[in-house]
PDB file of N, CA and C in Angstrom:
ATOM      1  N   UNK A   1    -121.714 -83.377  21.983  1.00  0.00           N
ATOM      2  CA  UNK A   1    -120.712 -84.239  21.389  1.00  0.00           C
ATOM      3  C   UNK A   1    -121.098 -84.479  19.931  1.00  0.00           C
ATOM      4  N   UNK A   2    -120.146 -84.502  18.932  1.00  0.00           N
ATOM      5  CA  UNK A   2    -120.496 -84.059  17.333  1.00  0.00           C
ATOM      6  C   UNK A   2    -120.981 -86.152  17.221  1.00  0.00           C
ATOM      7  N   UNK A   3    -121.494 -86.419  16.156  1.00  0.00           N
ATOM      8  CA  UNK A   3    -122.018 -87.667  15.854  1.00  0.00           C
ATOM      9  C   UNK A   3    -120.515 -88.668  15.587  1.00  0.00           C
ATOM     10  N   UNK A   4    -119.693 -88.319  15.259  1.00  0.00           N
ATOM     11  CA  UNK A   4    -118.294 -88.777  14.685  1.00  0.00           C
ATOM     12  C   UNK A   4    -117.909 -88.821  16.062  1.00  0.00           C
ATOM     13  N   UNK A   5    -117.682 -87.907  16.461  1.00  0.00           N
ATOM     14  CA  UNK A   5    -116.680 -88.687  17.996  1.00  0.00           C
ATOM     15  C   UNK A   5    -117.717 -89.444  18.817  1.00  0.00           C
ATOM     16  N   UNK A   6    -118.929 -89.906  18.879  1.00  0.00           N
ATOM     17  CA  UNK A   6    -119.873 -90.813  19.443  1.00  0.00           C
ATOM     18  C   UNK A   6    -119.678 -92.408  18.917  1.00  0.00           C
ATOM     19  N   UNK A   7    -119.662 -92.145  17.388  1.00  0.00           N
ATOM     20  CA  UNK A   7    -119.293 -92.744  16.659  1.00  0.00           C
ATOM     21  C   UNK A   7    -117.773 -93.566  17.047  1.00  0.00           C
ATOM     22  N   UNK A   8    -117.236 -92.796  17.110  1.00  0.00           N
ATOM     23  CA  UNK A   8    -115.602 -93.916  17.236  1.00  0.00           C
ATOM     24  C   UNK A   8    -115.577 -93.786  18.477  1.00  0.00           C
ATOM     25  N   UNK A   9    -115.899 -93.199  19.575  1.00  0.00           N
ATOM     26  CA  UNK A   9    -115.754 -94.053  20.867  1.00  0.00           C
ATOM     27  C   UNK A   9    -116.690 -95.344  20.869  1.00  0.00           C
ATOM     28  N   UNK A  10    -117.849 -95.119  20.386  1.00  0.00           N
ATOM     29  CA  UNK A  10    -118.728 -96.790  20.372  1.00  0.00           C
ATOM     30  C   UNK A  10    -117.997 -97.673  19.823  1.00  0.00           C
ATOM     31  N   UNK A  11    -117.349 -97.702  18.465  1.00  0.00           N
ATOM     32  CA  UNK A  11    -116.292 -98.632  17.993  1.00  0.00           C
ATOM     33  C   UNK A  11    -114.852 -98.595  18.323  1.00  0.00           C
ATOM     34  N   UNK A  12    -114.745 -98.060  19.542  1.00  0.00           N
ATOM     35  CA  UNK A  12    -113.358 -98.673  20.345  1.00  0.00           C
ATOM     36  C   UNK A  12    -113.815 -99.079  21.258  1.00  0.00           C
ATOM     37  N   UNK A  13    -115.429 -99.030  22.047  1.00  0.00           N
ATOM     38  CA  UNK A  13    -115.603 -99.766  23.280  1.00  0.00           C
ATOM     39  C   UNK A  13    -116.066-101.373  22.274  1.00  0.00           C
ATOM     40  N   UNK A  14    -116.734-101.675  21.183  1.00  0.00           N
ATOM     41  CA  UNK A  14    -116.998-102.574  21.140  1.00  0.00           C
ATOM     42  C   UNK A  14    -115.845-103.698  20.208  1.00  0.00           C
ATOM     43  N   UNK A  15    -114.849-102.476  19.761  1.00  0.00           N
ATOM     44  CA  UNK A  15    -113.391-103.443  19.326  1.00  0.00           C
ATOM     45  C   UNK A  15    -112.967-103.865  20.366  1.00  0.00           C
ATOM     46  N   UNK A  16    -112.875-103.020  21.621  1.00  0.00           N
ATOM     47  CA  UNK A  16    -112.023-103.550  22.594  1.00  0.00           C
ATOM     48  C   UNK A  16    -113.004-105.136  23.644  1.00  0.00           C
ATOM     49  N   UNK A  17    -114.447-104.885  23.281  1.00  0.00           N
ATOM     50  CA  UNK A  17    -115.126-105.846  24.111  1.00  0.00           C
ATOM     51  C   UNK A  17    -114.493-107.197  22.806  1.00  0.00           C
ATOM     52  N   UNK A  18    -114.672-106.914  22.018  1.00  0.00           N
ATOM     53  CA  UNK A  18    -114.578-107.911  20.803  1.00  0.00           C
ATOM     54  C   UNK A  18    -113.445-108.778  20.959  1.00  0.00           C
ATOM     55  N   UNK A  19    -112.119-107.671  21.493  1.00  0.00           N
ATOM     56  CA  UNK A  19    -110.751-108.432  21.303  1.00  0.00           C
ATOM     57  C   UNK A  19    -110.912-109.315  22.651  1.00  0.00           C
ATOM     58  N   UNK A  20    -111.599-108.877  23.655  1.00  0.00           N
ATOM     59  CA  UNK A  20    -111.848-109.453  25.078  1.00  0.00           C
ATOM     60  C   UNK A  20    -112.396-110.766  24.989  1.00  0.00           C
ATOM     61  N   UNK A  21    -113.278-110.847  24.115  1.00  0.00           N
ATOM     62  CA  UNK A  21    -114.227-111.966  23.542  1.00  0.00           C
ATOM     63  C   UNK A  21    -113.160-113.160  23.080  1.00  0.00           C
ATOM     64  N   UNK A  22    -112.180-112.967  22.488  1.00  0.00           N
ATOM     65  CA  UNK A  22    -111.727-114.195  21.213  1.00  0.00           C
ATOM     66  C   UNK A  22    -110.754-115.052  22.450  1.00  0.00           C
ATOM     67  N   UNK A  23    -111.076-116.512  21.887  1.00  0.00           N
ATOM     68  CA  UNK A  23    -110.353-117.364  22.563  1.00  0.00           C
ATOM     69  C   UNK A  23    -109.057-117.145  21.777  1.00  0.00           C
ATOM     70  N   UNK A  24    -108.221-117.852  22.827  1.00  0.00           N
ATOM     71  CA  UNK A  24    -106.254-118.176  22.223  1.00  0.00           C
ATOM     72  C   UNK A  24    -106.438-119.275  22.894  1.00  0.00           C
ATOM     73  N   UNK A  25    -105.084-119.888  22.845  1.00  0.00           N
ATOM     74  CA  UNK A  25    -104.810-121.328  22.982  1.00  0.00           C
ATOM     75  C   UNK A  25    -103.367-120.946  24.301  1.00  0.00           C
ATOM     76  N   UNK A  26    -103.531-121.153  25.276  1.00  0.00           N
ATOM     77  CA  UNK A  26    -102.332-121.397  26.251  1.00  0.00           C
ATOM     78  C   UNK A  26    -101.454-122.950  26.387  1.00  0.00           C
ATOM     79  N   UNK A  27    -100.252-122.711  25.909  1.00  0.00           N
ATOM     80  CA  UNK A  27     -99.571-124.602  26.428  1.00  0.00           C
ATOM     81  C   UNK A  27     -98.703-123.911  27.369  1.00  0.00           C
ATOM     82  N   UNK A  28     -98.609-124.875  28.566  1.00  0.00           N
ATOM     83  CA  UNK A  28     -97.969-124.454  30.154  1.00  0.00           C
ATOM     84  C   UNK A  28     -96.991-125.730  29.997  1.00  0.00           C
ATOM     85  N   UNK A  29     -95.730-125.610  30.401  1.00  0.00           N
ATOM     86  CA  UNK A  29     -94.805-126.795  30.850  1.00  0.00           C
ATOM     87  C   UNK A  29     -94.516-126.782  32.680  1.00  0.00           C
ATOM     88  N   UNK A  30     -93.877-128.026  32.973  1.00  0.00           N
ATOM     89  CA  UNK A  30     -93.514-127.500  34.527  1.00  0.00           C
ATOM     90  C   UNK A  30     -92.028-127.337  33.975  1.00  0.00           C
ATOM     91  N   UNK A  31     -91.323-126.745  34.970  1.00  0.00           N
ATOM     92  CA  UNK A  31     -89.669-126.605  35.298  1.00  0.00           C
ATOM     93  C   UNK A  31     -89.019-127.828  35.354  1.00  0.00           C
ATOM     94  N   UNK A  32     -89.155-128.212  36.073  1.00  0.00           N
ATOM     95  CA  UNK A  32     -88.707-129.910  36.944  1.00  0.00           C
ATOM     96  C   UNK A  32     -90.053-130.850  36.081  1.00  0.00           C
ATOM     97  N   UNK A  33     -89.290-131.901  35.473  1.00  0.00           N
ATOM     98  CA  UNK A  33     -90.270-133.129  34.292  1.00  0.00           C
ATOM     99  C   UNK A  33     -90.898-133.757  35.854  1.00  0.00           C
ATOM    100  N   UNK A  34     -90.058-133.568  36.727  1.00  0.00           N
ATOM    101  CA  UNK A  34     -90.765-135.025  37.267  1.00  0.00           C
ATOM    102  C   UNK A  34     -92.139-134.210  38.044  1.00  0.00           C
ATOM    103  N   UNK A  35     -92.447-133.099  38.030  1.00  0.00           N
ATOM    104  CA  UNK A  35     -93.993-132.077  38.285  1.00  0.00           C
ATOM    105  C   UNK A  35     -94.519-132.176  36.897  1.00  0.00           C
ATOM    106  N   UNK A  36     -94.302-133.143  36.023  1.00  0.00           N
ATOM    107  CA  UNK A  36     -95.582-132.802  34.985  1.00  0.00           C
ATOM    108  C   UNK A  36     -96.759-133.467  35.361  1.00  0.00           C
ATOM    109  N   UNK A  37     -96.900-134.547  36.262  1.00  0.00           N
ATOM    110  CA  UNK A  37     -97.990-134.622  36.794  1.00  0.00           C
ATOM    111  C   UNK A  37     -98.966-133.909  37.822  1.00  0.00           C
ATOM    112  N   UNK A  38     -98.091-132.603  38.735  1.00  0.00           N
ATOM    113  CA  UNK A  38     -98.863-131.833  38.997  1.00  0.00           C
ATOM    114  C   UNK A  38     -99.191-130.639  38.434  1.00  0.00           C
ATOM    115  N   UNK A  39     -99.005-130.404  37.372  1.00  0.00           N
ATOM    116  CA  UNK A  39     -99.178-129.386  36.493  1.00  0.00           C
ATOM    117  C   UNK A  39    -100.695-129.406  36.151  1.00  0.00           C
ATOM    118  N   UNK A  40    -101.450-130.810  35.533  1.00  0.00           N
ATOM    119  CA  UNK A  40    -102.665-130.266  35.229  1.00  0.00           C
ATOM    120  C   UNK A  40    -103.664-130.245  36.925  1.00  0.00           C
ATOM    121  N   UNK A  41    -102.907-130.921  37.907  1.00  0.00           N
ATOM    122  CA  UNK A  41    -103.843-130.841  38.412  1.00  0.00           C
ATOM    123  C   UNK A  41    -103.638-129.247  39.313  1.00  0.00           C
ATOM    124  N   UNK A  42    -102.445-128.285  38.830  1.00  0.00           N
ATOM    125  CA  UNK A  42    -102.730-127.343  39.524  1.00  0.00           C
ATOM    126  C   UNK A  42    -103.739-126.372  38.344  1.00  0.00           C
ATOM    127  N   UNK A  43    -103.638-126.184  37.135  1.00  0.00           N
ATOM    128  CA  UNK A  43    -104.264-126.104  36.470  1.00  0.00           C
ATOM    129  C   UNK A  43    -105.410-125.989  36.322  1.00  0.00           C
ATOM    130  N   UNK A  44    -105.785-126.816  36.519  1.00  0.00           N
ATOM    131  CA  UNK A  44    -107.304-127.329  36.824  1.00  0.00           C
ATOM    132  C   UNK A  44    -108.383-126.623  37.836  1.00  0.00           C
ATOM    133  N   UNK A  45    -107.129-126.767  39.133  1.00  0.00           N
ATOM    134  CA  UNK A  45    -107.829-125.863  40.351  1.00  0.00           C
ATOM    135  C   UNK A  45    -108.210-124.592  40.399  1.00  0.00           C
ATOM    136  N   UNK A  46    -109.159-124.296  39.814  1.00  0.00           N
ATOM    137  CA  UNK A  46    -109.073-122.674  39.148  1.00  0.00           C
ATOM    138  C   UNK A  46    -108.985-121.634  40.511  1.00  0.00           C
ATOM    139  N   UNK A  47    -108.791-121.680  41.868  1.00  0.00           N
ATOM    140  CA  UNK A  47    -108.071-121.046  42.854  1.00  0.00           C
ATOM    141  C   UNK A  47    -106.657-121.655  42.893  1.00  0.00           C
ATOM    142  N   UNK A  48    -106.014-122.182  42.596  1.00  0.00           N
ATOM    143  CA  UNK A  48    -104.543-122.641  42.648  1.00  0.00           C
ATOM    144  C   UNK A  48    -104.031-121.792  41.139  1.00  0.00           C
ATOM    145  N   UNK A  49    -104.888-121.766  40.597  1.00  0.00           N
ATOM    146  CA  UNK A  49    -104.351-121.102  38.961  1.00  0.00           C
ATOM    147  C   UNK A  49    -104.277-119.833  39.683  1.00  0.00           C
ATOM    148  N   UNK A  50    -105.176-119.019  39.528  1.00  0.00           N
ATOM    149  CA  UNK A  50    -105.276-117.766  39.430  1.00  0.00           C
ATOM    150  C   UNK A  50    -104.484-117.198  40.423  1.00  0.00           C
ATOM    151  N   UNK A  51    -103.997-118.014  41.755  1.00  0.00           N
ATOM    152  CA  UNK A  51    -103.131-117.513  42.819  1.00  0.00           C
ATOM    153  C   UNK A  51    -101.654-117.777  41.974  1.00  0.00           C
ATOM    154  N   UNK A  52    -101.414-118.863  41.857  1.00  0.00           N
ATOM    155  CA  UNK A  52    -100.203-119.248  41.175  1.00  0.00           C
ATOM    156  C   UNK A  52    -100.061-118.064  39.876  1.00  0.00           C
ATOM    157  N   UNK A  53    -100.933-117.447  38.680  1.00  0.00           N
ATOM    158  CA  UNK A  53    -101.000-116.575  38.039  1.00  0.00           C
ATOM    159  C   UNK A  53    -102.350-116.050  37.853  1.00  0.00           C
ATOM    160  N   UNK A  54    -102.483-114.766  38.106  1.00  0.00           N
ATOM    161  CA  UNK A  54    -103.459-113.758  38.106  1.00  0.00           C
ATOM    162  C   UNK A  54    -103.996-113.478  36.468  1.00  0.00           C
ATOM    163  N   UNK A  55    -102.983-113.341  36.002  1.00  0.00           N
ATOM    164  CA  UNK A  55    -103.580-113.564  33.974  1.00  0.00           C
ATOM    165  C   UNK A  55    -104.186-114.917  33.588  1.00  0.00           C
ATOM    166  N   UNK A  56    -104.206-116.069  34.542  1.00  0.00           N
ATOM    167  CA  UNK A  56    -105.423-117.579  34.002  1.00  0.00           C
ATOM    168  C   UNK A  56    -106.319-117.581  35.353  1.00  0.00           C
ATOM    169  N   UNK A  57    -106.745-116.263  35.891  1.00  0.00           N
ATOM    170  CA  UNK A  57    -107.874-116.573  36.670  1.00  0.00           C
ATOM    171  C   UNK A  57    -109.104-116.781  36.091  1.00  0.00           C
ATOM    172  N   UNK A  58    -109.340-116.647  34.600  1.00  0.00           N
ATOM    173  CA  UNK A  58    -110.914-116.802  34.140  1.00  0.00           C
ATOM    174  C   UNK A  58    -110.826-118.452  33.604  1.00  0.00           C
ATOM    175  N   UNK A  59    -111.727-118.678  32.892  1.00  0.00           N
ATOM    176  CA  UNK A  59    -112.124-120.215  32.498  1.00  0.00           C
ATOM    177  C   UNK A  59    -110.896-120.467  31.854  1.00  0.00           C
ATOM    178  N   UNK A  60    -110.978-122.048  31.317  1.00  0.00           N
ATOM    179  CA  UNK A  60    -110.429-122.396  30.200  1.00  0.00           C
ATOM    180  C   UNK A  60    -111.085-123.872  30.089  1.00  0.00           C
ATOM    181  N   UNK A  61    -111.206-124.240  28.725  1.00  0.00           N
ATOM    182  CA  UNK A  61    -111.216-125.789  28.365  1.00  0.00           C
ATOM    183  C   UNK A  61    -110.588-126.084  27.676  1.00  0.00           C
ATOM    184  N   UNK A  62    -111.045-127.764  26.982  1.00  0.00           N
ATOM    185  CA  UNK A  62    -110.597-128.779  26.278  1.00  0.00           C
ATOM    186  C   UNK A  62    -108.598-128.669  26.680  1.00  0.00           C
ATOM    187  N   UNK A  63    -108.614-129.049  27.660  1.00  0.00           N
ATOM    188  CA  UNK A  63    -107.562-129.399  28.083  1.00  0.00           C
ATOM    189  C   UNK A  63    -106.636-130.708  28.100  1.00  0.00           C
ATOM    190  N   UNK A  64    -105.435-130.570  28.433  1.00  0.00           N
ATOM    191  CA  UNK A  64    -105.197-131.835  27.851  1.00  0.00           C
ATOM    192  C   UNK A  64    -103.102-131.580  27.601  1.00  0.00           C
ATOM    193  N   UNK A  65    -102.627-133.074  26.806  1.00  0.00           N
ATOM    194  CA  UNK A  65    -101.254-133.194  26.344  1.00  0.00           C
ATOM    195  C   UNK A  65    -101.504-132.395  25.250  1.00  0.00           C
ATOM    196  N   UNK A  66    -101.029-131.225  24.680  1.00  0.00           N
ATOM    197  CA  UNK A  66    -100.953-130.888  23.156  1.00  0.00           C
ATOM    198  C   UNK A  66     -99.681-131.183  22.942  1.00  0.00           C
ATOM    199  N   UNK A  67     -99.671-131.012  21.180  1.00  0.00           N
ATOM    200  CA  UNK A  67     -98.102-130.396  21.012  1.00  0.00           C
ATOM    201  C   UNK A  67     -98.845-129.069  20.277  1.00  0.00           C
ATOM    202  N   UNK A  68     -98.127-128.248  20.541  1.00  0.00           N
ATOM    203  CA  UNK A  68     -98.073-126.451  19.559  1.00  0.00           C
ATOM    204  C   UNK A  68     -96.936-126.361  18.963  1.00  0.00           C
ATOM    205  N   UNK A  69     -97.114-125.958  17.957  1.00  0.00           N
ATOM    206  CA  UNK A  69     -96.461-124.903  16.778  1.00  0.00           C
ATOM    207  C   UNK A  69     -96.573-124.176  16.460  1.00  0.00           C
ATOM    208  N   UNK A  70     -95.276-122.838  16.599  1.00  0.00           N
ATOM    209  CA  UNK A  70     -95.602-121.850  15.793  1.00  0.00           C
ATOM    210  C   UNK A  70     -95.087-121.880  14.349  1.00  0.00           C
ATOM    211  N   UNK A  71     -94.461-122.804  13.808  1.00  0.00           N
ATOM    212  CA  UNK A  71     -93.920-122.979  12.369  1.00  0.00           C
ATOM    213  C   UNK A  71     -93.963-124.646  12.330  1.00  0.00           C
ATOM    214  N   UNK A  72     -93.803-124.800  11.183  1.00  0.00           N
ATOM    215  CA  UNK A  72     -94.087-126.674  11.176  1.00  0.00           C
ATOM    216  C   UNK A  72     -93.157-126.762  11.375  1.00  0.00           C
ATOM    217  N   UNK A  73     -91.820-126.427  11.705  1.00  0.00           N
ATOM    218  CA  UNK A  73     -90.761-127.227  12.379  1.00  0.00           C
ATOM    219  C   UNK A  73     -90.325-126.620  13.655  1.00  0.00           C
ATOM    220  N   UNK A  74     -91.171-125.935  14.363  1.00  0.00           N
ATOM    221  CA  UNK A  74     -90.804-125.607  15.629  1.00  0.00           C
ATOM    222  C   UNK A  74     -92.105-125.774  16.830  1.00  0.00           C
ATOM    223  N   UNK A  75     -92.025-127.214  16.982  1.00  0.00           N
ATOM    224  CA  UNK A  75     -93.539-127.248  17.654  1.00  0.00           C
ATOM    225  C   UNK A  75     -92.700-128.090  19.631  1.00  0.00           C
ATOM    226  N   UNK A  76     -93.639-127.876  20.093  1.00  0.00           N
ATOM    227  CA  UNK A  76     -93.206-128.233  21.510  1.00  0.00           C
ATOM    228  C   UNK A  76     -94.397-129.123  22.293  1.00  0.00           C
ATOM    229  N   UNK A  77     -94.077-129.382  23.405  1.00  0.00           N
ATOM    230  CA  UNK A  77     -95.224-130.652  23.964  1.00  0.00           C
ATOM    231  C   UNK A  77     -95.371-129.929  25.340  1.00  0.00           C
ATOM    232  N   UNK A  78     -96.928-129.583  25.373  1.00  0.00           N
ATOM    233  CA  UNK A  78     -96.925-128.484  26.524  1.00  0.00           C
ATOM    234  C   UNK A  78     -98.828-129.349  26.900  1.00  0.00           C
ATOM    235  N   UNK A  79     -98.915-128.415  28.153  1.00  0.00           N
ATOM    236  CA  UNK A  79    -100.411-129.333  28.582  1.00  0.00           C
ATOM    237  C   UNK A  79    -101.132-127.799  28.065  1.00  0.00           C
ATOM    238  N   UNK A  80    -101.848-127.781  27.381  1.00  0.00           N
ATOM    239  CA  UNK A  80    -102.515-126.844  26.849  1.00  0.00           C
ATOM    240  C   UNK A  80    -104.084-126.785  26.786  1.00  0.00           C
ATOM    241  N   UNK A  81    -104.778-125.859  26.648  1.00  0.00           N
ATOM    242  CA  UNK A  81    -105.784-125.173  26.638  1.00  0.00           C
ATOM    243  C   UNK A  81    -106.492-123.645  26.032  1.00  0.00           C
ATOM    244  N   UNK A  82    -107.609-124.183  25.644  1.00  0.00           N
ATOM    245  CA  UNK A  82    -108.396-123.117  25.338  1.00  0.00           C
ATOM    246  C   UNK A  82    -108.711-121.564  26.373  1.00  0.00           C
ATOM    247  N   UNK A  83    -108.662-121.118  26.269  1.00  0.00           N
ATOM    248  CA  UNK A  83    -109.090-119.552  26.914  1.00  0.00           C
ATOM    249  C   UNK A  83    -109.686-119.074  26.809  1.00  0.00           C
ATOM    250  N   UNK A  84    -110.200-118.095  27.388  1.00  0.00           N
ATOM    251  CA  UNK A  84    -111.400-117.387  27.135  1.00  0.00           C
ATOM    252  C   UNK A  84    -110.699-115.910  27.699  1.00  0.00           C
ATOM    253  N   UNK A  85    -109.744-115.467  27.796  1.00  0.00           N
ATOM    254  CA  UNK A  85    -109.567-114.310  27.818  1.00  0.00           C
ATOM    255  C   UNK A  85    -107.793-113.520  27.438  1.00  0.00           C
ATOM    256  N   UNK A  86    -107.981-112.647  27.158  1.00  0.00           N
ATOM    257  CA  UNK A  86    -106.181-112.214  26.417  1.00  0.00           C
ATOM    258  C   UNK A  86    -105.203-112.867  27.566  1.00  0.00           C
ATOM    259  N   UNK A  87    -104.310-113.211  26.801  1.00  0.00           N
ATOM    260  CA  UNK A  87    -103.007-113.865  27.753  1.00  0.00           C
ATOM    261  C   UNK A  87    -101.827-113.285  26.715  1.00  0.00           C
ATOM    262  N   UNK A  88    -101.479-112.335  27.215  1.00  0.00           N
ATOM    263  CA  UNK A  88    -100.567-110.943  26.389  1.00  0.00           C
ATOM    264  C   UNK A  88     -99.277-111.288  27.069  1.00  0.00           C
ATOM    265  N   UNK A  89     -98.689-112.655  26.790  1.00  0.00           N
ATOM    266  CA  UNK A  89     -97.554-112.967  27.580  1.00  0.00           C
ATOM    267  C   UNK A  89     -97.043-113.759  26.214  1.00  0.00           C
ATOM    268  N   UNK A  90     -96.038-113.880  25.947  1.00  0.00           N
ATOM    269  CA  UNK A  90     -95.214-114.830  25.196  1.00  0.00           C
ATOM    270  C   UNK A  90     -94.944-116.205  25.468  1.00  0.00           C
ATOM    271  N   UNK A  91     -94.256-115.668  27.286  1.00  0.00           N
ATOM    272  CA  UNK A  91     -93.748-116.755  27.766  1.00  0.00           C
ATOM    273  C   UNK A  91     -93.718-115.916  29.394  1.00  0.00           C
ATOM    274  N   UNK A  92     -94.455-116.861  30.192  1.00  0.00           N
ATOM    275  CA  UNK A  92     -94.111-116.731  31.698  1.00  0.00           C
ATOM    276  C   UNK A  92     -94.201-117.612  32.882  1.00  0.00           C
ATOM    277  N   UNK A  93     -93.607-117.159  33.392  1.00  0.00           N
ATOM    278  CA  UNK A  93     -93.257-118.149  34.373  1.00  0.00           C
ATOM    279  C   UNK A  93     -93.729-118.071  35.709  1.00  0.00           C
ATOM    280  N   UNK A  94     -94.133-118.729  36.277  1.00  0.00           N
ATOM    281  CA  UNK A  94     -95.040-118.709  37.255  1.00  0.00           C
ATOM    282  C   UNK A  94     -94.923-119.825  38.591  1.00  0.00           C
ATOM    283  N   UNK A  95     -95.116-119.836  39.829  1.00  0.00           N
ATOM    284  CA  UNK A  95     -95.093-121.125  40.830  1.00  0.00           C
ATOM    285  C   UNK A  95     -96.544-121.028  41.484  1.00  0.00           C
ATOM    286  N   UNK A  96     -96.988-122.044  41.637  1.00  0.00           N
ATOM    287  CA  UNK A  96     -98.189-122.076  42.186  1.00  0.00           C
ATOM    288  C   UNK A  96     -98.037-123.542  43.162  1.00  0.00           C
ATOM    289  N   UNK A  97     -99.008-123.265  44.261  1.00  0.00           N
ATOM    290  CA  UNK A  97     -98.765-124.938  45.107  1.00  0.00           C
ATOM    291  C   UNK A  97    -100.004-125.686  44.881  1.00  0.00           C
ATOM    292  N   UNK A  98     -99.884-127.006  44.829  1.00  0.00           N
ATOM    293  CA  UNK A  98    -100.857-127.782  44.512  1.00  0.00           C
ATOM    294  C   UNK A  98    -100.381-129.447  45.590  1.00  0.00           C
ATOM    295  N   UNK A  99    -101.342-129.854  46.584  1.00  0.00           N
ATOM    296  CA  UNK A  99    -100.745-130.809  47.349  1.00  0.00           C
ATOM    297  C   UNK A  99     -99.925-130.464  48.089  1.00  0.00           C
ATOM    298  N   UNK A 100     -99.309-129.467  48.723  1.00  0.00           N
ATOM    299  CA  UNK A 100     -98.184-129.031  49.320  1.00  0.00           C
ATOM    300  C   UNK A 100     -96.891-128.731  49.018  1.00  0.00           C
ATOM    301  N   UNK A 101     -97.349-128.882  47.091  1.00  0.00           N
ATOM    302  CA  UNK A 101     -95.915-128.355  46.975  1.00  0.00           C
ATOM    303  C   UNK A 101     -95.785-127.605  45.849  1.00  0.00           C
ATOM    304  N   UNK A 102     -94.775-127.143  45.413  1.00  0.00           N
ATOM    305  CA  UNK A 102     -94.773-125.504  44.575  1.00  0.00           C
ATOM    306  C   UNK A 102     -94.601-125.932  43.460  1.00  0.00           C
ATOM    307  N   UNK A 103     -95.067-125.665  42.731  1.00  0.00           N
ATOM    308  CA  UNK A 103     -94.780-126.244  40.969  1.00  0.00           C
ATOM    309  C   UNK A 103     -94.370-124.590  40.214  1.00  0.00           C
ATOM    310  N   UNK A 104     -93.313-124.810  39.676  1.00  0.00           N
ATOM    311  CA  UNK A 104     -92.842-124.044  38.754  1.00  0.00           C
ATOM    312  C   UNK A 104     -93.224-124.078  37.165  1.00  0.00           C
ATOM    313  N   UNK A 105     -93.885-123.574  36.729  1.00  0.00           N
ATOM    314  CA  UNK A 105     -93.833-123.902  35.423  1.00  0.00           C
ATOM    315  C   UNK A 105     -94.030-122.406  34.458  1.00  0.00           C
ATOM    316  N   UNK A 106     -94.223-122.725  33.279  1.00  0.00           N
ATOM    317  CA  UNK A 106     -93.788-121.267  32.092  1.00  0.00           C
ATOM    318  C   UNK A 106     -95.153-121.665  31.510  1.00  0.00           C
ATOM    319  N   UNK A 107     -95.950-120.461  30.910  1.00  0.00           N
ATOM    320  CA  UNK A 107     -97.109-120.975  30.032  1.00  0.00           C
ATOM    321  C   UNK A 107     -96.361-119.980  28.967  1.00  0.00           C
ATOM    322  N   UNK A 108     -97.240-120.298  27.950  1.00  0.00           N
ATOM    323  CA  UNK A 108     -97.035-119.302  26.564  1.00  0.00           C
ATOM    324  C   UNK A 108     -98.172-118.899  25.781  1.00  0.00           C
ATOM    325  N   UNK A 109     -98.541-118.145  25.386  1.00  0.00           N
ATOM    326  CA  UNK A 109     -99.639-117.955  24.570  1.00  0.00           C
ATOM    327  C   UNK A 109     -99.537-118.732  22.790  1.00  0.00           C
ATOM    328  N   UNK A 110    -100.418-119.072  22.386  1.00  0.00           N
ATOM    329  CA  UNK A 110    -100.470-119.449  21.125  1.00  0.00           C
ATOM    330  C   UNK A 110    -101.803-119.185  20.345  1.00  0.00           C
ATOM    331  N   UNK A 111    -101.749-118.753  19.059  1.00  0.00           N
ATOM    332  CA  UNK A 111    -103.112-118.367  18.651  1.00  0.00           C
ATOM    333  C   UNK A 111    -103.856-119.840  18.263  1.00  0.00           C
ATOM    334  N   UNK A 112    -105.500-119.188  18.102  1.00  0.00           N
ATOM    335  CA  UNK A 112    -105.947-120.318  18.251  1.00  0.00           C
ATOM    336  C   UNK A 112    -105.588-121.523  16.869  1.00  0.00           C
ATOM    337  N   UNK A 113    -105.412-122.462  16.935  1.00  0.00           N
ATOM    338  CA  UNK A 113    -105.205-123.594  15.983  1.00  0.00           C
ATOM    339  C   UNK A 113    -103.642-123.842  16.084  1.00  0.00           C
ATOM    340  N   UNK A 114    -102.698-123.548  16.737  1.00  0.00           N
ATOM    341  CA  UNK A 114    -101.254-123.473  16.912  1.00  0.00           C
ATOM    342  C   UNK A 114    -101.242-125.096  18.070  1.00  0.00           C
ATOM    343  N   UNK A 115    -102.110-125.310  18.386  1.00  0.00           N
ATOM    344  CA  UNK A 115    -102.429-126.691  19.511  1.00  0.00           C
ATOM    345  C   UNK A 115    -103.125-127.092  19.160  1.00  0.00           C
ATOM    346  N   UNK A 116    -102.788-128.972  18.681  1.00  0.00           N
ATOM    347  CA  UNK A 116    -103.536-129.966  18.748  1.00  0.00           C
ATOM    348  C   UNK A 116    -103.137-130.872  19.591  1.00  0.00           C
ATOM    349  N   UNK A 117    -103.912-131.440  19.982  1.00  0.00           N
ATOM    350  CA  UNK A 117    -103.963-133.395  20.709  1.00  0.00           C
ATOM    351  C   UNK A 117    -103.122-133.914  20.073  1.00  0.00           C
ATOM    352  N   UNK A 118    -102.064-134.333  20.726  1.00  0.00           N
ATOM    353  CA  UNK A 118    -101.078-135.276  20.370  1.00  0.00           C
ATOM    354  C   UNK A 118    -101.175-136.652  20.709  1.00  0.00           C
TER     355      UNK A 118
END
């Protein structure tokens, strides 16, 4: 194998570990307002997450009410969190059960600093 193609396969395995590496910021809403109280606690349950959606089965912190923005006049009030792994979704929607009952809700991806504590 010539030194150049050794070369750029090592720097696409360690771009691609790299992009794997960087936190984003997820804000999740429920469907129905009156489940915003079970939202963080399905959330939270990191087997109720990852069943409810298979793309937030790894960690997340500093959780919480945010509001996010993607422009200063288009910001929204979502329960949001830090990540620790790609969430290559815009917007999805998802049901998961928590207490016996099914919570509907949409997460979205946001880059990191797009969510603060409101």
């Amino acid at each position: 194998m010539r030194l150049s193609a050794v070369a750029a396969t090592a720097f696409a395995i360690f771009s691609t570990a790299e992009a794997q590496n960087r936190n984003i910021q997820v804000g999740c809403y429920a469907a129905d307002p009156r489940q915003d109280g079970l939202l963080p606690k399905l959330l939270l349950d990191s087997n109720a997450r990852a069943r409810a959606d298979p793309e937030l089965r790894f960690g997340l912190w500093d959780a919480g009410n945010k509001l996010c923005c993607t422009s200063p006049r288009s910001c929204g009030k979502f329960y949001g969190f830090t990540y620790n792994h790609p969430y290559n979704w815009a917007s999805r929607t998802s049901t998961g059960m928590i207490d016996g009952q099914n919570v509907r809700f949409t997460c979205v991806g946001f880059s990191m600093g797009q969510c603060t504590r409101n």
